[in-house]
PDB file of N, CA and C in Angstrom:
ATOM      1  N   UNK A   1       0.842  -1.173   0.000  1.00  0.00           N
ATOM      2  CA  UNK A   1       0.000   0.000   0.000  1.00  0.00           C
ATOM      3  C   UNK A   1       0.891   1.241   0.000  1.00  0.00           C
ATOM      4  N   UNK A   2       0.477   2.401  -0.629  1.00  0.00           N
ATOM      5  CA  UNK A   2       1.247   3.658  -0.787  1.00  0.00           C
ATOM      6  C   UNK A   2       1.318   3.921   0.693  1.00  0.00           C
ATOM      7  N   UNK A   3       2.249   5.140   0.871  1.00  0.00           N
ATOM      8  CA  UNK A   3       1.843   6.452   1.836  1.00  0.00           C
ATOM      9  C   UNK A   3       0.473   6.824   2.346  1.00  0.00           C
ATOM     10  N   UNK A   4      -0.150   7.539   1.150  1.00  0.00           N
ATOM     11  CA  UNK A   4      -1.343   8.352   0.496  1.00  0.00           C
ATOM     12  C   UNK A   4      -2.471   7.038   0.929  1.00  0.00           C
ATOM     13  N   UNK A   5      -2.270   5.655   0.722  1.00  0.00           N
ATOM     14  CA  UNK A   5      -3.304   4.884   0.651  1.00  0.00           C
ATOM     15  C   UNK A   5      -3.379   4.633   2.521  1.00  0.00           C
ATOM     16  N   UNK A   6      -2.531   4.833   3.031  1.00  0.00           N
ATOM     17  CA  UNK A   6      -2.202   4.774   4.430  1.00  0.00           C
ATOM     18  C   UNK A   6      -3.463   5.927   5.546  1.00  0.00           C
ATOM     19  N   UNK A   7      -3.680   6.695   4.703  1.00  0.00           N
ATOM     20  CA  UNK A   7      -4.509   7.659   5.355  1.00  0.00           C
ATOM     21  C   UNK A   7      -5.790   8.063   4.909  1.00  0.00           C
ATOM     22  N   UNK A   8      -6.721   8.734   5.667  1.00  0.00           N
ATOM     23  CA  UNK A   8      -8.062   9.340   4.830  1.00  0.00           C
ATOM     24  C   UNK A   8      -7.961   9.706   3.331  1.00  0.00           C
ATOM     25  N   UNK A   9      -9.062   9.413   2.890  1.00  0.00           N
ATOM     26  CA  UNK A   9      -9.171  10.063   1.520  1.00  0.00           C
ATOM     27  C   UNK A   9      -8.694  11.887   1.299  1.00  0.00           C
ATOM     28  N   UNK A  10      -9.255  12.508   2.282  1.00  0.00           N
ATOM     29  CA  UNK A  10      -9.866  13.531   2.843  1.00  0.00           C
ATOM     30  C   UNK A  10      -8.129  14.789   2.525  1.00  0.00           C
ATOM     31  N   UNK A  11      -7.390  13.807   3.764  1.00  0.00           N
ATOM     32  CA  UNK A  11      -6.729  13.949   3.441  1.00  0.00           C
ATOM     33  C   UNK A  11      -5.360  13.869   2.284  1.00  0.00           C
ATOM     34  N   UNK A  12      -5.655  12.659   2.001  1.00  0.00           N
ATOM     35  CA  UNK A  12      -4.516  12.229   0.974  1.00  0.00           C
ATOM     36  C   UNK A  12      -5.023  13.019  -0.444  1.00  0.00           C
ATOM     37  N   UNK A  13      -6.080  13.653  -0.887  1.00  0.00           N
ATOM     38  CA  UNK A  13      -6.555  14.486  -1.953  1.00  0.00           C
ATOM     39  C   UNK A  13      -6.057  15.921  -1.829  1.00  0.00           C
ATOM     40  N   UNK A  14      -5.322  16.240  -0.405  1.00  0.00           N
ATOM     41  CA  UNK A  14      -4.418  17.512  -0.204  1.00  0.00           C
ATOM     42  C   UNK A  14      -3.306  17.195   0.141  1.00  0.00           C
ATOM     43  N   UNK A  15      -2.496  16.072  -0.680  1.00  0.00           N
ATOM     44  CA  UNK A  15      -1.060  16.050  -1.044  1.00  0.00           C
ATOM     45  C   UNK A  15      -0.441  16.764  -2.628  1.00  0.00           C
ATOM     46  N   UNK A  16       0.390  17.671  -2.399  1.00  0.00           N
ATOM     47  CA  UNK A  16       0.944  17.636  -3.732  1.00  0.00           C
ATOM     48  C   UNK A  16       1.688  16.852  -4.389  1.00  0.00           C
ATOM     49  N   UNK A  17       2.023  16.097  -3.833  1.00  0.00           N
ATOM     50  CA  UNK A  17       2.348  14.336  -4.249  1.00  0.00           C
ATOM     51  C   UNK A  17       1.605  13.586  -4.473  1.00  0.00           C
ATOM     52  N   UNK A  18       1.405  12.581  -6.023  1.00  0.00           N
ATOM     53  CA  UNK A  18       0.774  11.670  -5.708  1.00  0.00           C
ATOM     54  C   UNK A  18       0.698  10.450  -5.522  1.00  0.00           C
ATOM     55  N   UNK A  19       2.453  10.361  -4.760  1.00  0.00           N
ATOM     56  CA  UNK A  19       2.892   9.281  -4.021  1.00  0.00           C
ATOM     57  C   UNK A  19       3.305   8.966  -2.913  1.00  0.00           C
ATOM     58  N   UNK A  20       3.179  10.386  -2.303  1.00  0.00           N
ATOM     59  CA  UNK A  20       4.074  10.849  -0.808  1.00  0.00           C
ATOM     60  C   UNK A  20       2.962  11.719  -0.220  1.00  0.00           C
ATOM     61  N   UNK A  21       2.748  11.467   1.070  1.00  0.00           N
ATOM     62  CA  UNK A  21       1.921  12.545   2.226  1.00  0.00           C
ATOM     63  C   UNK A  21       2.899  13.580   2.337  1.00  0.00           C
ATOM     64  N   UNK A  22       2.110  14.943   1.270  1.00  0.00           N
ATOM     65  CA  UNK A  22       2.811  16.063   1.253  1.00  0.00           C
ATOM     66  C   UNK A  22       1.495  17.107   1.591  1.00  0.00           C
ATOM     67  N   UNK A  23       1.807  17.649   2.898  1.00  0.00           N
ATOM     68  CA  UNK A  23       0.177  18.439   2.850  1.00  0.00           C
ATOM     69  C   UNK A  23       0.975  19.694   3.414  1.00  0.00           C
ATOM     70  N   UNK A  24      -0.075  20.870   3.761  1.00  0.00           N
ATOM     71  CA  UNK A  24      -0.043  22.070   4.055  1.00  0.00           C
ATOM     72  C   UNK A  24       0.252  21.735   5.804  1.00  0.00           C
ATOM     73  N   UNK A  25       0.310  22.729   6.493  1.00  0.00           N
ATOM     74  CA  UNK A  25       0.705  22.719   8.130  1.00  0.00           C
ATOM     75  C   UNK A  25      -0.971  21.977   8.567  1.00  0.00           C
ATOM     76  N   UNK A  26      -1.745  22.624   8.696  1.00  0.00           N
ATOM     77  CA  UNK A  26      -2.544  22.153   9.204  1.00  0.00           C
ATOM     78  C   UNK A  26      -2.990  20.481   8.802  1.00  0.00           C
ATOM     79  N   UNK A  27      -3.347  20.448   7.618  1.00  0.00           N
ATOM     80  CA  UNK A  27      -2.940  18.825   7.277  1.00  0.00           C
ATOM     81  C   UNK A  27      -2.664  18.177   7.633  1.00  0.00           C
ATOM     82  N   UNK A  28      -0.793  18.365   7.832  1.00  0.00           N
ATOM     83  CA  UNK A  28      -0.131  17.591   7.894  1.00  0.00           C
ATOM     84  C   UNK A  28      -0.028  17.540   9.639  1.00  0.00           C
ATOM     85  N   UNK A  29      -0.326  18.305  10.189  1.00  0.00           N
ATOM     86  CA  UNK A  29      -1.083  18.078  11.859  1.00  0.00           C
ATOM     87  C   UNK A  29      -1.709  17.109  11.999  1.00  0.00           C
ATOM     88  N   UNK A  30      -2.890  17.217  11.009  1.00  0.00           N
ATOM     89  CA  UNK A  30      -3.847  16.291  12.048  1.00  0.00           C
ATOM     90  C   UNK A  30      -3.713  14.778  10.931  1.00  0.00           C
ATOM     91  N   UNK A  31      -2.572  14.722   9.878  1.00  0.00           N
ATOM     92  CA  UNK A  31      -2.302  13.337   9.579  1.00  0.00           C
ATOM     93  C   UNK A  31      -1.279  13.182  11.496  1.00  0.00           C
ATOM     94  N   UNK A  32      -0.857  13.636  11.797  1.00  0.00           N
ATOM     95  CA  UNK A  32      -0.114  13.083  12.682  1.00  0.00           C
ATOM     96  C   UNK A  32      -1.100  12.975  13.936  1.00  0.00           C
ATOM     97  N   UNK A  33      -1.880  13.689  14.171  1.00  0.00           N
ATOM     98  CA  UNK A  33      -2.941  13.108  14.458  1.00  0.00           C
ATOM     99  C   UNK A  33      -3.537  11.813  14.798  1.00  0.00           C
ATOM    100  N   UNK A  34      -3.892  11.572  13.523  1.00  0.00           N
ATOM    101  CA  UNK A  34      -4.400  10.514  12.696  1.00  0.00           C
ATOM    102  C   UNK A  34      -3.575   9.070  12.674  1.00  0.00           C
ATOM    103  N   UNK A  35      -2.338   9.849  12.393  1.00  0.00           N
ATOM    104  CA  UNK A  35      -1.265   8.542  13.185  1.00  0.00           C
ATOM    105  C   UNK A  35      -1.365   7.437  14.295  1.00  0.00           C
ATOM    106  N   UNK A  36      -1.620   8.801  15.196  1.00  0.00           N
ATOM    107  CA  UNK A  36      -1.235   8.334  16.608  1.00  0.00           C
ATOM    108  C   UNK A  36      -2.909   7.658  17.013  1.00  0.00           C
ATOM    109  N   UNK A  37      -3.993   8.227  16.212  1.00  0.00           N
ATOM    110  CA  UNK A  37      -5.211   7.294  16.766  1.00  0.00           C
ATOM    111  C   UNK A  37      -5.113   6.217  16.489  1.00  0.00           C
ATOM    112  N   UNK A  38      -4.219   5.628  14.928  1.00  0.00           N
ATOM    113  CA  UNK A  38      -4.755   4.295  14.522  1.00  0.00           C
ATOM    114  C   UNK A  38      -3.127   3.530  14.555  1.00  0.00           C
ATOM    115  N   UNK A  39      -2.537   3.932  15.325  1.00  0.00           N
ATOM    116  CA  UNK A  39      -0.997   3.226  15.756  1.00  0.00           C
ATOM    117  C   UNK A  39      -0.429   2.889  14.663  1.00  0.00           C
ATOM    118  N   UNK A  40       0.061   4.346  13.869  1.00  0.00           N
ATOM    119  CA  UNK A  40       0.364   4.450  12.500  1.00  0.00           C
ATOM    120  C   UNK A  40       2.067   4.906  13.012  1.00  0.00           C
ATOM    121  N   UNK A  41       3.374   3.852  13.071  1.00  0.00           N
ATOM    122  CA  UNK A  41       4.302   4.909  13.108  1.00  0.00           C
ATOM    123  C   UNK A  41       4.501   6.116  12.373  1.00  0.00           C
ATOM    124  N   UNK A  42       5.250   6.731  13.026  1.00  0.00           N
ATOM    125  CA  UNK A  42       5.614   7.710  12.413  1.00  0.00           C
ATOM    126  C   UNK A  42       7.326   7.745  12.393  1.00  0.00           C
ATOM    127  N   UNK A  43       7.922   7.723  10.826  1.00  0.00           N
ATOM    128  CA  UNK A  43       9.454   8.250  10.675  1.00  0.00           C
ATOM    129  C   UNK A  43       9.858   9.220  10.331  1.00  0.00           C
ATOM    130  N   UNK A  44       9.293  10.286  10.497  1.00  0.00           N
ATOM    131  CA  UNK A  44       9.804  11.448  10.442  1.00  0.00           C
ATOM    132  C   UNK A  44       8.965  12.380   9.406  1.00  0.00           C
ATOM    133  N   UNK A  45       9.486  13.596   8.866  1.00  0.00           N
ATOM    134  CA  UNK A  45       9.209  14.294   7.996  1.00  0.00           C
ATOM    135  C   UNK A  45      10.158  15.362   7.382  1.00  0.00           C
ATOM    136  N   UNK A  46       9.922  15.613   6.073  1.00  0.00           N
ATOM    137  CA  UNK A  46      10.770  17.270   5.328  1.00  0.00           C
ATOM    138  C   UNK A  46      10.020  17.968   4.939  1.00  0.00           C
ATOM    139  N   UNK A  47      10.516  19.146   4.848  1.00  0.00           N
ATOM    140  CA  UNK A  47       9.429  20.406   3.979  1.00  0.00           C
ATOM    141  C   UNK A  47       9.773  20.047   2.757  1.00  0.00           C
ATOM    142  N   UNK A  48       8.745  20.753   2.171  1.00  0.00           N
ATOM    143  CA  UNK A  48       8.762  20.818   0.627  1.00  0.00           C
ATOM    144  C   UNK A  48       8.270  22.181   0.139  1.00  0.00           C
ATOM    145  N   UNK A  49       8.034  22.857  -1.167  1.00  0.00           N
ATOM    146  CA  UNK A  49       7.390  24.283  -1.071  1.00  0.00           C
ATOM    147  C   UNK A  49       6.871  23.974  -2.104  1.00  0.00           C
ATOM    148  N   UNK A  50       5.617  24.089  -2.289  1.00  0.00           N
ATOM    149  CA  UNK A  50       4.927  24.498  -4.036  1.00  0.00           C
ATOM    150  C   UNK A  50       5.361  26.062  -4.501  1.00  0.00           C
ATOM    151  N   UNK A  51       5.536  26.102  -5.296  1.00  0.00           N
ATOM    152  CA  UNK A  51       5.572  27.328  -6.222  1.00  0.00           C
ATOM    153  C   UNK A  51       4.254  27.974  -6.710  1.00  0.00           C
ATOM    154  N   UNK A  52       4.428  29.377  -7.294  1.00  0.00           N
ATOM    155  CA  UNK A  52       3.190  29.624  -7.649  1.00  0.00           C
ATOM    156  C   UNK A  52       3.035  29.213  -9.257  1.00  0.00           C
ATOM    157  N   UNK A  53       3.487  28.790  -9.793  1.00  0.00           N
ATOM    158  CA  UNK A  53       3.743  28.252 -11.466  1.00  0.00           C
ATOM    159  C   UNK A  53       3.700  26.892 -11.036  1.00  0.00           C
ATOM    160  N   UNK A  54       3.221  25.834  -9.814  1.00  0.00           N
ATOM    161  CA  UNK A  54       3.177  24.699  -9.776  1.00  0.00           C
ATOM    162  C   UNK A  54       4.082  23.739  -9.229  1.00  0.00           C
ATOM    163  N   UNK A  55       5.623  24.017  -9.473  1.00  0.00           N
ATOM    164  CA  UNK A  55       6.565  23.454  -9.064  1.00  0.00           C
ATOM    165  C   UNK A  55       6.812  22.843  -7.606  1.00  0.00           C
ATOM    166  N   UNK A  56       7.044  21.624  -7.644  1.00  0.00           N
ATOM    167  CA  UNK A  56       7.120  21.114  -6.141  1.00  0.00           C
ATOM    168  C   UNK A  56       9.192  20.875  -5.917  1.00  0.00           C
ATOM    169  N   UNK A  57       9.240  20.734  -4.483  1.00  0.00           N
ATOM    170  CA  UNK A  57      10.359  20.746  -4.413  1.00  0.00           C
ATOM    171  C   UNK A  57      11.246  21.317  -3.039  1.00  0.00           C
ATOM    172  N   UNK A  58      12.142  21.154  -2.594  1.00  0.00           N
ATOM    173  CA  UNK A  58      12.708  20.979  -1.271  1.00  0.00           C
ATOM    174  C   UNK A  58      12.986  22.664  -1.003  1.00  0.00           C
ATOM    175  N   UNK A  59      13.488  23.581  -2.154  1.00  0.00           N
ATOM    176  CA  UNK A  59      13.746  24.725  -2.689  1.00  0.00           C
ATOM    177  C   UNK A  59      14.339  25.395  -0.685  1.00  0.00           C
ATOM    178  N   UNK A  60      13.920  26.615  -0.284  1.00  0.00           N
ATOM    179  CA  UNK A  60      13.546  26.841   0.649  1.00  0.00           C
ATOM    180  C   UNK A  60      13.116  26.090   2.312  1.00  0.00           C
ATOM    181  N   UNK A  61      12.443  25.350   1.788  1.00  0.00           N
ATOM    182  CA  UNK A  61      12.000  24.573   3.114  1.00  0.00           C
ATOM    183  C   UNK A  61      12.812  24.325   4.068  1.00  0.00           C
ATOM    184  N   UNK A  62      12.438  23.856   5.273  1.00  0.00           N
ATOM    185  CA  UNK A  62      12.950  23.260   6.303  1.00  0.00           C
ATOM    186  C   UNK A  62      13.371  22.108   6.009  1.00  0.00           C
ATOM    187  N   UNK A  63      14.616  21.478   6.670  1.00  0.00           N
ATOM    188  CA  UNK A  63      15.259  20.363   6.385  1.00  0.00           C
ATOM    189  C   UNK A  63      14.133  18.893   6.849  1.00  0.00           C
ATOM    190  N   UNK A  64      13.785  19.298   8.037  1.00  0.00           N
ATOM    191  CA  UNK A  64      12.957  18.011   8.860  1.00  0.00           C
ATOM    192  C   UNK A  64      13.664  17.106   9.830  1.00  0.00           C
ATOM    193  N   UNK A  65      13.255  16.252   9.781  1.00  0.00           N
ATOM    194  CA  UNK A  65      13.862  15.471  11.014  1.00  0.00           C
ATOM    195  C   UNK A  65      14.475  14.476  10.729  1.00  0.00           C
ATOM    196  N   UNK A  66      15.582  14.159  11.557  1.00  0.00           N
ATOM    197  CA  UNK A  66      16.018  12.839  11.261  1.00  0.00           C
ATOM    198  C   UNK A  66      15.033  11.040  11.258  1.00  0.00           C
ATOM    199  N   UNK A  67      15.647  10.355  10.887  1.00  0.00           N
ATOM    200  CA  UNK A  67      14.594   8.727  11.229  1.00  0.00           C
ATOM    201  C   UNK A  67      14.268   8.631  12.547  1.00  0.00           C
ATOM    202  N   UNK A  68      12.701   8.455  12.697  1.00  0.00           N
ATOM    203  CA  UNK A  68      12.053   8.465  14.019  1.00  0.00           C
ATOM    204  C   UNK A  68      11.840   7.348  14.513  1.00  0.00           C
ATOM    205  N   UNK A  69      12.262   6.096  13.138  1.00  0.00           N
ATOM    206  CA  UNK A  69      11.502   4.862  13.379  1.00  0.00           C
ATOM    207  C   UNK A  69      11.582   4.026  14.822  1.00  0.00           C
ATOM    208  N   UNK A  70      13.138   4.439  15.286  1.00  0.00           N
ATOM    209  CA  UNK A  70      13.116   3.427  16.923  1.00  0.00           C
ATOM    210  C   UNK A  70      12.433   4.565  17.647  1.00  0.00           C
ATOM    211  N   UNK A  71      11.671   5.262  17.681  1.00  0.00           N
ATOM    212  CA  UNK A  71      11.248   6.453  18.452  1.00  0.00           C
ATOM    213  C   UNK A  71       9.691   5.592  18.795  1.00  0.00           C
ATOM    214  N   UNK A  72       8.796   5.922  20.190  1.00  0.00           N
ATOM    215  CA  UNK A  72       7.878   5.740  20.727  1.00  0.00           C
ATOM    216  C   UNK A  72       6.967   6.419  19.665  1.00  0.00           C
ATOM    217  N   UNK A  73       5.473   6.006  19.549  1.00  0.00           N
ATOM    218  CA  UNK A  73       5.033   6.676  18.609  1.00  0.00           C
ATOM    219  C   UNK A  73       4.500   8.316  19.087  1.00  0.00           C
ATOM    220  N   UNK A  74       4.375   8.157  20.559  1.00  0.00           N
ATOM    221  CA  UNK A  74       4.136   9.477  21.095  1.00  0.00           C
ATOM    222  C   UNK A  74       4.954  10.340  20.857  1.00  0.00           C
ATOM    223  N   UNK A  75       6.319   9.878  21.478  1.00  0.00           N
ATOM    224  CA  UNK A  75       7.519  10.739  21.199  1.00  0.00           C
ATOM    225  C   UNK A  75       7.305  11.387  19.889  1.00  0.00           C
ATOM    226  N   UNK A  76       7.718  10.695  19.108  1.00  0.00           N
ATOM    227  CA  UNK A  76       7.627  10.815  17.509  1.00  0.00           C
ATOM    228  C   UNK A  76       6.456  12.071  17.103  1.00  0.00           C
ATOM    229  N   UNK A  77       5.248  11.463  17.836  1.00  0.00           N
ATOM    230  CA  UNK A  77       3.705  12.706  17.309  1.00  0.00           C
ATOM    231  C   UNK A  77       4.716  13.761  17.498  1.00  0.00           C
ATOM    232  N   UNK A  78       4.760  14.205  18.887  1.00  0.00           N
ATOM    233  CA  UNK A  78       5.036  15.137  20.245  1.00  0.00           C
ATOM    234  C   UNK A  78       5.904  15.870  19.247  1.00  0.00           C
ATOM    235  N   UNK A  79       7.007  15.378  18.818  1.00  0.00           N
ATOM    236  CA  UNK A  79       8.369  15.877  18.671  1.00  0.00           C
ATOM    237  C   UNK A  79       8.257  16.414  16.681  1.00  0.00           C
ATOM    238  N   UNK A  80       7.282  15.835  16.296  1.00  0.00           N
ATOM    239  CA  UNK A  80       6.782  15.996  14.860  1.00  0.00           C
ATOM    240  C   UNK A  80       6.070  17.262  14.662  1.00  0.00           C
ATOM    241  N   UNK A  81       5.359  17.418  15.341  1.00  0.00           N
ATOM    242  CA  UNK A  81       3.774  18.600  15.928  1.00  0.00           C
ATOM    243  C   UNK A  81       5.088  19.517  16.274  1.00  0.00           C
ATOM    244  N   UNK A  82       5.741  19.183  17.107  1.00  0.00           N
ATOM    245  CA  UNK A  82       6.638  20.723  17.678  1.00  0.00           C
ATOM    246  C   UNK A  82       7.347  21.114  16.400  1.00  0.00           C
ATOM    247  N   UNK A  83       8.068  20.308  15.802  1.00  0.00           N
ATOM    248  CA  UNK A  83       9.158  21.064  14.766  1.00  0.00           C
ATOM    249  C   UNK A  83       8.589  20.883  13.441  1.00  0.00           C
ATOM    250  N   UNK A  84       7.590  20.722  13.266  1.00  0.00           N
ATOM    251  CA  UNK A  84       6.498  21.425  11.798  1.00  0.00           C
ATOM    252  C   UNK A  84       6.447  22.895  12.105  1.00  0.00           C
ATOM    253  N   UNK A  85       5.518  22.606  13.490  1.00  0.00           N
ATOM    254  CA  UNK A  85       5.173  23.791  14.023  1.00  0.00           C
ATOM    255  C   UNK A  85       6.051  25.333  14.340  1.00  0.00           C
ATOM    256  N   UNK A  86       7.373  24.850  14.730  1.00  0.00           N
ATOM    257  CA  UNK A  86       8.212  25.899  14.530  1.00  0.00           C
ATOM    258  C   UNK A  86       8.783  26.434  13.363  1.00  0.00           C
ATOM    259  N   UNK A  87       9.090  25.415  12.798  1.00  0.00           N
ATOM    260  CA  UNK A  87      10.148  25.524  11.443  1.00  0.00           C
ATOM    261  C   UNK A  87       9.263  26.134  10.649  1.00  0.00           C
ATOM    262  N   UNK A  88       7.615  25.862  10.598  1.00  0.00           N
ATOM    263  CA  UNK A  88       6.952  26.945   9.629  1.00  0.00           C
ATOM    264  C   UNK A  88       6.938  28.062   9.906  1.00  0.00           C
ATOM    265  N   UNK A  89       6.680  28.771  11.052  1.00  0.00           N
ATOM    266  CA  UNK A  89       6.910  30.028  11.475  1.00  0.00           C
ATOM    267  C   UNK A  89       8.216  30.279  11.387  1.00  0.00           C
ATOM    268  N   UNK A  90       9.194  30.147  11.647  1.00  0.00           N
ATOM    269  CA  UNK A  90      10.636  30.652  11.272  1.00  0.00           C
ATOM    270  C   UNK A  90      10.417  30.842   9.696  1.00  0.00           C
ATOM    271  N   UNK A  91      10.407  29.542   8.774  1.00  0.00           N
ATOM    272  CA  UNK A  91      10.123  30.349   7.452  1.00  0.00           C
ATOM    273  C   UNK A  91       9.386  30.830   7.101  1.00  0.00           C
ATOM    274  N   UNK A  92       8.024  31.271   7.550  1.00  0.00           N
ATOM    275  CA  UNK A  92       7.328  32.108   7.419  1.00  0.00           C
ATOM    276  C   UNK A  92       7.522  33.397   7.710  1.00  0.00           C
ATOM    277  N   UNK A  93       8.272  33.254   8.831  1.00  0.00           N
ATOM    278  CA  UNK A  93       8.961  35.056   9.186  1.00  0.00           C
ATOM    279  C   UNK A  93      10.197  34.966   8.300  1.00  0.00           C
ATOM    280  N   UNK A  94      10.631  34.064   7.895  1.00  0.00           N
ATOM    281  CA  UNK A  94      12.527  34.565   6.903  1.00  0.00           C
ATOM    282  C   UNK A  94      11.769  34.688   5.424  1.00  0.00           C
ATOM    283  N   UNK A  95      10.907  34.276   5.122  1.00  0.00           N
ATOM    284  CA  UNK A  95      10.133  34.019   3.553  1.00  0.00           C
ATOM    285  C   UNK A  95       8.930  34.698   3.459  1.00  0.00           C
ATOM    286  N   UNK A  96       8.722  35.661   4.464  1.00  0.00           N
ATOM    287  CA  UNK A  96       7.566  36.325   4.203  1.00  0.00           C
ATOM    288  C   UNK A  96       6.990  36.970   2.743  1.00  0.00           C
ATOM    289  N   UNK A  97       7.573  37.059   2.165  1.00  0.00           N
ATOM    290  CA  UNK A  97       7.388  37.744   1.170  1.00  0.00           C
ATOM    291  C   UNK A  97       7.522  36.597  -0.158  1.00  0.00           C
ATOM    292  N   UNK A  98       7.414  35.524  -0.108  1.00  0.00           N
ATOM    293  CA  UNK A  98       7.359  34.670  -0.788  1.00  0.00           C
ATOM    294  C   UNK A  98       5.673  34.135  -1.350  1.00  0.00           C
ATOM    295  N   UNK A  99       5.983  33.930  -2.532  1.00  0.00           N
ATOM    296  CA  UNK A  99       4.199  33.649  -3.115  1.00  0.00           C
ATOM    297  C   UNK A  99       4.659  31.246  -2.864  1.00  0.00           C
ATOM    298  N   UNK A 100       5.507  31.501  -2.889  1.00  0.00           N
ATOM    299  CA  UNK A 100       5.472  29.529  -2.396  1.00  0.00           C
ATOM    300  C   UNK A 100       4.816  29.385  -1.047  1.00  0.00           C
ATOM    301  N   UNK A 101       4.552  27.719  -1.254  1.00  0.00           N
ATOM    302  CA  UNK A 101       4.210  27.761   0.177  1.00  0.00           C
ATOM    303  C   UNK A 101       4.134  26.581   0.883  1.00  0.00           C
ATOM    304  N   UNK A 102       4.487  26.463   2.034  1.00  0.00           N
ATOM    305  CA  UNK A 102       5.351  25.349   2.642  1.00  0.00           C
ATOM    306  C   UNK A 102       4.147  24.021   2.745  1.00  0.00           C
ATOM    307  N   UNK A 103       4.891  22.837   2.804  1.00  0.00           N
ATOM    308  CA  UNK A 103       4.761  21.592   2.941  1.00  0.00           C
ATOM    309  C   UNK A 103       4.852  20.722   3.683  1.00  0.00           C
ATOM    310  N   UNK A 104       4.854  19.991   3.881  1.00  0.00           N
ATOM    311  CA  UNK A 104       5.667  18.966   4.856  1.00  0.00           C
ATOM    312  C   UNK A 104       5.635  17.075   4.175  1.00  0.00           C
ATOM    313  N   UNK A 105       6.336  16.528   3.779  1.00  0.00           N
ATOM    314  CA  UNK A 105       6.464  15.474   3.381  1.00  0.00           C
ATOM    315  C   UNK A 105       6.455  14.302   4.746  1.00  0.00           C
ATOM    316  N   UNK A 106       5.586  13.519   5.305  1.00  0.00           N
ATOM    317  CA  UNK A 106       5.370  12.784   6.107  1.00  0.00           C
ATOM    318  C   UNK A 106       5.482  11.265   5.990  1.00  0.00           C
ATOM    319  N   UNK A 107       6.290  10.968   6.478  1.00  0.00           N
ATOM    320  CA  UNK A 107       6.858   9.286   6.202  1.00  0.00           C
ATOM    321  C   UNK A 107       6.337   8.682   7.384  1.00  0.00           C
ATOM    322  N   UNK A 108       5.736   7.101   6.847  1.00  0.00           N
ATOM    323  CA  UNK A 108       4.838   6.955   7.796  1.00  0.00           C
ATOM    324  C   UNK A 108       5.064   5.154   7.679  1.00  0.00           C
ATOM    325  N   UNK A 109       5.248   4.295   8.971  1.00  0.00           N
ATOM    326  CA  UNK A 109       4.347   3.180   8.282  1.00  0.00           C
ATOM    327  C   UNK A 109       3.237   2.373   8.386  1.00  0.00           C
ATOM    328  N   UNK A 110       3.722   0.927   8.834  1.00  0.00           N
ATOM    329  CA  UNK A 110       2.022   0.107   9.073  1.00  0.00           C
ATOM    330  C   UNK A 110       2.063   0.527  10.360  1.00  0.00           C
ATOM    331  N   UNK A 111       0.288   0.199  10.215  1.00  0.00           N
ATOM    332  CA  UNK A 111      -0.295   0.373  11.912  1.00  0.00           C
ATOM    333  C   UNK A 111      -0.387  -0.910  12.476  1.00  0.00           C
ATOM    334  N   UNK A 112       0.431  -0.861  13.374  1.00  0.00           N
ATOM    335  CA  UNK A 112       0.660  -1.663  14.321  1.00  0.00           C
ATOM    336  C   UNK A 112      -0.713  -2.712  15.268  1.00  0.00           C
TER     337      UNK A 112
END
């Protein structure tokens, strides 16, 4: 099964990937979320930025996190939710003036 097939419809129709859980901040929240209800690990995540001409791509973004996989799945939510959460506001205040707009690429696997 994909990534994308791993999660809601709902959500996986607001990836700009259509092979990878790539969603907007809020999204990509409550896939982690979503994780942690249905004992979905979680290994980490990277930014990504759409462009305004379409283009997807690492460009700008935040680096992300290292492999979470020996990580608790709480830990993992906890520590996922915090550094989405910051790293978008930091580039949101260094990139303000940017028409792209941030991502987050979410690596995920079976539920346990």
């Amino acid at each position: 099964m994909s990534q994308l097939g791993k999660i809601p419809a709902a959500l996986a129709a607001q990836s700009i990937s259509s092979r990878e859980i790539v969603l907007p901040l809020d999204a990509a929240l409550e896939c982690i979320d979503y994780c942690v209800r249905h004992r979905i690990p979680i290994y980490g995540w990277e930014g990504w930025v759409l462009t305004a001409d379409g283009r997807v791509g690492h460009g700008s973004a935040p680096q992300g996190t290292v492999c979470l996989a020996d990580w608790p799945l709480a830990d993992a939510a906890t520590f996922c939710r915090s550094t989405m959460t910051s790293d978008a506001q930091a580039w949101h205040d260094e990139y303000h003036a940017t028409t792209d707009r941030l991502h987050f690429c979410i690596t995920i696997g079976d539920a346990r």
